[in-house]
Protein backbone atom coordinates (compact mmCIF):
# COMPACT_ATOMS: atom_id res chain seq x y z
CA UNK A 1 63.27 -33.49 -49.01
CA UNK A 2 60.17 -31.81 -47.54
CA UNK A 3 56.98 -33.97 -48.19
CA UNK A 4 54.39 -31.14 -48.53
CA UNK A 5 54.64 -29.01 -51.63
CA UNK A 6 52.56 -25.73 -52.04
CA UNK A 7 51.25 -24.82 -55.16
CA UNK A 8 50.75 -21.48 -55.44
CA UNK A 9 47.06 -20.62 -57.24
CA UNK A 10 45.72 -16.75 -57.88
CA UNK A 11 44.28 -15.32 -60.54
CA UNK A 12 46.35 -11.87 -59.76
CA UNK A 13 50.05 -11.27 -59.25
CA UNK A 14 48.69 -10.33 -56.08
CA UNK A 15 45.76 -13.10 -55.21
CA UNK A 16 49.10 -15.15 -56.27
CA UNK A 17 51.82 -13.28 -53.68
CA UNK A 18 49.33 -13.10 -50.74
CA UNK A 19 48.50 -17.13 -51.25
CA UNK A 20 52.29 -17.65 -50.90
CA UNK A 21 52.74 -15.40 -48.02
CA UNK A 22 49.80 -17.45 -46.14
CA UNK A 23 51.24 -20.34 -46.73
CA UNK A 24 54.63 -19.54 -45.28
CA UNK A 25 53.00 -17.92 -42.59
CA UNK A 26 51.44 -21.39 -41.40
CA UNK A 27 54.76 -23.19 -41.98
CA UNK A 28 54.81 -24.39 -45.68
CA UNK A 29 58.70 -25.04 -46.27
CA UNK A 30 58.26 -26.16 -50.17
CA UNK A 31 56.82 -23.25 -52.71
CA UNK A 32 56.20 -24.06 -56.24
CA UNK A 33 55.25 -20.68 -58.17
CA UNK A 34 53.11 -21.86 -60.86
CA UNK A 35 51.02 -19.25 -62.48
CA UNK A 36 49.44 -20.15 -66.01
CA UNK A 37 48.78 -18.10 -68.68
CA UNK A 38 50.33 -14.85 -67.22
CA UNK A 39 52.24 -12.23 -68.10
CA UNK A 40 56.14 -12.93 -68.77
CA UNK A 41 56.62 -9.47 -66.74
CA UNK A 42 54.64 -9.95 -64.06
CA UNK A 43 55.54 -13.72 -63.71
CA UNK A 44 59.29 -13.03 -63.36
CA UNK A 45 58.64 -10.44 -60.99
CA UNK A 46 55.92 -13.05 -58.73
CA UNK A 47 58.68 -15.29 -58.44
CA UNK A 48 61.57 -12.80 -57.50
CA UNK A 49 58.70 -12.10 -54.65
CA UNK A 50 58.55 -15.32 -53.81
CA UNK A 51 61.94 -16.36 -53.86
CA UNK A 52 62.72 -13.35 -51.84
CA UNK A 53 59.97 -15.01 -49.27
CA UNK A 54 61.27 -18.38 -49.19
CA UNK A 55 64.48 -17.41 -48.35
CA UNK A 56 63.06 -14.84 -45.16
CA UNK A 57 60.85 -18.42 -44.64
CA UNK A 58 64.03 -20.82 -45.20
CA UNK A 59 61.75 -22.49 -47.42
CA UNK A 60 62.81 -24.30 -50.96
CA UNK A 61 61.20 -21.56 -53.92
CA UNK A 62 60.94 -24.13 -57.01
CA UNK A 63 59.68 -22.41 -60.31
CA UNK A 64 56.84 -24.34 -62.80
CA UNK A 65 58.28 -24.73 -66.06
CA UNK A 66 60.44 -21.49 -66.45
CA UNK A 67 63.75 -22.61 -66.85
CA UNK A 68 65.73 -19.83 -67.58
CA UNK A 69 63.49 -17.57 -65.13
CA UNK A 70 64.58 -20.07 -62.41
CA UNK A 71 68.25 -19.31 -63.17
CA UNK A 72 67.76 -15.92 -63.13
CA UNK A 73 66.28 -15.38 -59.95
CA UNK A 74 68.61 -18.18 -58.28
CA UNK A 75 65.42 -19.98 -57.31
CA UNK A 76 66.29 -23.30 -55.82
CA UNK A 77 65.15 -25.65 -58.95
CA UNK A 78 62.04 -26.18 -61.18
CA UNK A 79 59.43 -28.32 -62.13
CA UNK A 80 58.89 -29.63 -65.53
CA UNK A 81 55.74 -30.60 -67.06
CA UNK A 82 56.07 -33.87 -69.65
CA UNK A 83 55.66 -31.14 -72.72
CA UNK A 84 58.65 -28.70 -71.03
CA UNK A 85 62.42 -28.33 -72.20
CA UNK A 86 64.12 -32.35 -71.29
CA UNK A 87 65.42 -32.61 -67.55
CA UNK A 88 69.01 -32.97 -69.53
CA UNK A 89 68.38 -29.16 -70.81
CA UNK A 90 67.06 -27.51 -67.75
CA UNK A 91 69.99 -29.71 -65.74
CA UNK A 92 72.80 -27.89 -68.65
CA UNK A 93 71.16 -24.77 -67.52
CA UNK A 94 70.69 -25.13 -63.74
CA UNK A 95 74.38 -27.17 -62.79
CA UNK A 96 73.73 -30.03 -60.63
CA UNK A 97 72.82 -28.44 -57.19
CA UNK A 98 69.54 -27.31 -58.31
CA UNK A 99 66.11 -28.74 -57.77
CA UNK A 100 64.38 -30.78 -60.76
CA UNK A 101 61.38 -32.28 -60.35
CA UNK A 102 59.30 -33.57 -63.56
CA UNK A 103 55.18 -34.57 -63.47
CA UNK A 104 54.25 -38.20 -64.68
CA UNK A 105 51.13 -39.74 -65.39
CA UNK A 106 51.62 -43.48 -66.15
CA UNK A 107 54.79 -46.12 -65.12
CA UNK A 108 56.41 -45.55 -68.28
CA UNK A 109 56.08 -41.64 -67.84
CA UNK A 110 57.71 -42.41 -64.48
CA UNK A 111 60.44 -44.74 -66.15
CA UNK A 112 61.33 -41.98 -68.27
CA UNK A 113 61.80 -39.35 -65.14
CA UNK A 114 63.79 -41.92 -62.87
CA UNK A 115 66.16 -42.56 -65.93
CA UNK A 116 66.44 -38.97 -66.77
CA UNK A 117 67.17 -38.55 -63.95
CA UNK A 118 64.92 -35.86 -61.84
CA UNK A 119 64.88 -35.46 -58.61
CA UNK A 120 61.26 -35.63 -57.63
CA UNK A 121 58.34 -37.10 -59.23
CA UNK A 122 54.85 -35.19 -59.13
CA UNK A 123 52.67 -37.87 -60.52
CA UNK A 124 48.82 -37.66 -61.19
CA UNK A 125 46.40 -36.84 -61.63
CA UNK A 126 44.80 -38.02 -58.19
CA UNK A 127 41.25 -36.71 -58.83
CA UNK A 128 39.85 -34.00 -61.05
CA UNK A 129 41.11 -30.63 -60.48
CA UNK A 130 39.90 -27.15 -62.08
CA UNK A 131 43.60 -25.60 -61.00
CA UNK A 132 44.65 -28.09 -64.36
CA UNK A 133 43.13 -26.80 -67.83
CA UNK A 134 44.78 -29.88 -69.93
CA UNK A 135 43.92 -32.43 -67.15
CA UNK A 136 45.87 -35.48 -67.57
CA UNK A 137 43.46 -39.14 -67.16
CA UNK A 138 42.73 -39.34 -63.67
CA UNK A 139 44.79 -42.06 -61.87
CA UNK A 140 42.70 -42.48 -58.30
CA UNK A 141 44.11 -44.26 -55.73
CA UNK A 142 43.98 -48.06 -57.76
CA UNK A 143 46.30 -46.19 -60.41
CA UNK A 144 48.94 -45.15 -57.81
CA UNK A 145 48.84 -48.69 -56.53
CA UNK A 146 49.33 -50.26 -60.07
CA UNK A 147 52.42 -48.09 -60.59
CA UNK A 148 53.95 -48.87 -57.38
CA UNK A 149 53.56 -52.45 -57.44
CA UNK A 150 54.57 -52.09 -61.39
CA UNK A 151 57.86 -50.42 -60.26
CA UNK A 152 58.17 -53.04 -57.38
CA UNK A 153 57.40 -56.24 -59.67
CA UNK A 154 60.64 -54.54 -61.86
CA UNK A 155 62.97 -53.96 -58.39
CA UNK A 156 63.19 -50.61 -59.23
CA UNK A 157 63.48 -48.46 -55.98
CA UNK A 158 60.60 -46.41 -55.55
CA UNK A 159 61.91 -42.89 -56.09
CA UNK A 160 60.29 -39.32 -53.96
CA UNK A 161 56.78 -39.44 -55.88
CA UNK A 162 54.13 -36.97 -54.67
CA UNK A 163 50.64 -37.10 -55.51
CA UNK A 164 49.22 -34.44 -57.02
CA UNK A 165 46.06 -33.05 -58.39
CA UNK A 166 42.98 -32.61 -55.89
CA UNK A 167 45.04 -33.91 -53.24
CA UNK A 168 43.33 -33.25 -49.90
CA UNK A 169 43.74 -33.88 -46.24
CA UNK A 170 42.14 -37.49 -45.65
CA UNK A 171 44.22 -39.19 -49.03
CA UNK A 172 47.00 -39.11 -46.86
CA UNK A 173 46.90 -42.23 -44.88
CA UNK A 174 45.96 -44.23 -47.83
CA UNK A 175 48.98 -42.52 -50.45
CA UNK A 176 51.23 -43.23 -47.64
CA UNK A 177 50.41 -47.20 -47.20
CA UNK A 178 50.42 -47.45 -51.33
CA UNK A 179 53.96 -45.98 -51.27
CA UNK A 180 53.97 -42.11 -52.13
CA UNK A 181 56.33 -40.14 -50.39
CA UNK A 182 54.50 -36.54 -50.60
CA UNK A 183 51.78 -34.57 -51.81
CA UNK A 184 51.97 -31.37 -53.75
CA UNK A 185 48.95 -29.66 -52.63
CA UNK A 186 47.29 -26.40 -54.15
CA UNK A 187 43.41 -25.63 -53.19
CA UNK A 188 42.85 -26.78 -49.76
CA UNK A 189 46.11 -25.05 -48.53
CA UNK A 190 45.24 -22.16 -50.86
CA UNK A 191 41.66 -22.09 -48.94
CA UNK A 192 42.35 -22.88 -45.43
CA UNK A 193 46.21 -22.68 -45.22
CA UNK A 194 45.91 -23.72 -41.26
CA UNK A 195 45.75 -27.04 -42.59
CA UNK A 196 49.30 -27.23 -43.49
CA UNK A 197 49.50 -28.47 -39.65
CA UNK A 198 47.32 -31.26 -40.20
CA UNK A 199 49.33 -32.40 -43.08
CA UNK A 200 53.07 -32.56 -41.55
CA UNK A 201 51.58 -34.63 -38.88
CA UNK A 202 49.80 -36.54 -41.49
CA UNK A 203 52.67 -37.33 -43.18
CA UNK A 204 54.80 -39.92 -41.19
């Protein structure tokens, strides 16, 4: 499983589909569409774009929160926030060879998504981020830690976590040594998408 995730940002449908292309020009392989507060239209028709991209890229097209949207367009799974439809649901609607990854925010949030089970975990928040309008309390690097060891003090194998929320560049090294397998990344790629480079080499 890829260890850099791209979060796609834009306040347009096509701020949103040029951000994508960008990113896939400078050798993103993981896309998550995730575009708040827009139009049901214009949202299904973003990610047919960008599923329709991916696949040109051979990159993995994951949808935020649309379940049935990800179906329809044969995207390659989704991504649930802790409020969306259960991973049980989306996995009734998707089969089994889709993509499910689910956000977390404390252990037993993370618990919950290993027993559920998802595929992926996209816990945080790291750091304050504006891309977030109902920001989750801010882990930093000491919370991270604290759920690792929490997970390791139970022998529960540590599943894929990325960090997410304000992840940039130089958190890396340190996720890495705590135990994180990834990052899902959204405004320094979105603002300087050559530094999808610096992160695969980053990312042992």
């Amino acid at each position: 499983m890829e260890k850099l995730q791209y979060i796609s940002q834009g306040r347009t449908k096509a701020e949103q589909e040029d951000n994508i292309r960008k990113a896939l020009d400078h050798g993103i392989q993981w896309v998550q569409v995730r575009w708040k507060n827009a139009d049901e239209a214009e949202f299904f028709h973003l990610c047919e774009i960008s599923k329709q991209l991916c696949s040109e890229y051979q990159a993995v097209c994951i949808i935020n929160d649309h379940v049935q949207m990800a179906k329809d367009i044969d995207a390659d799974g989704v991504h649930l926030g802790l409020k969306d439809v259960s991973v049980e649901v989306a996995r009734d609607i998707l089969g089994n060879h889709k993509i499910i990854g689910g956000t977390a925010n404390t252990i037993s949030d993370v618990l919950q998504r290993i027993n559920e089970p998802c595929d992926y975990i996209g816990l945080g928040p790291l750091r304050f981020t504006s891309t977030k309008e109902q920001l989750s309390p801010i882990l930093g690097f000491e919370g991270y830690r604290d759920i690792i060891e929490g997970l390791k003090a139970q022998s529960i194998d540590i599943p894929k976590i990325y960090a997410i929320g304000g992840v940039v560049l130089q958190d890396m090294e340190l996720l890495q040594q705590i135990g994180i397998y990834g990052a899902a990344v959204s405004g320094e790629i979105t603002s300087r998408p050559a530094v999808i480079s610096e992160f695969k080499k980053a990312m042992i």
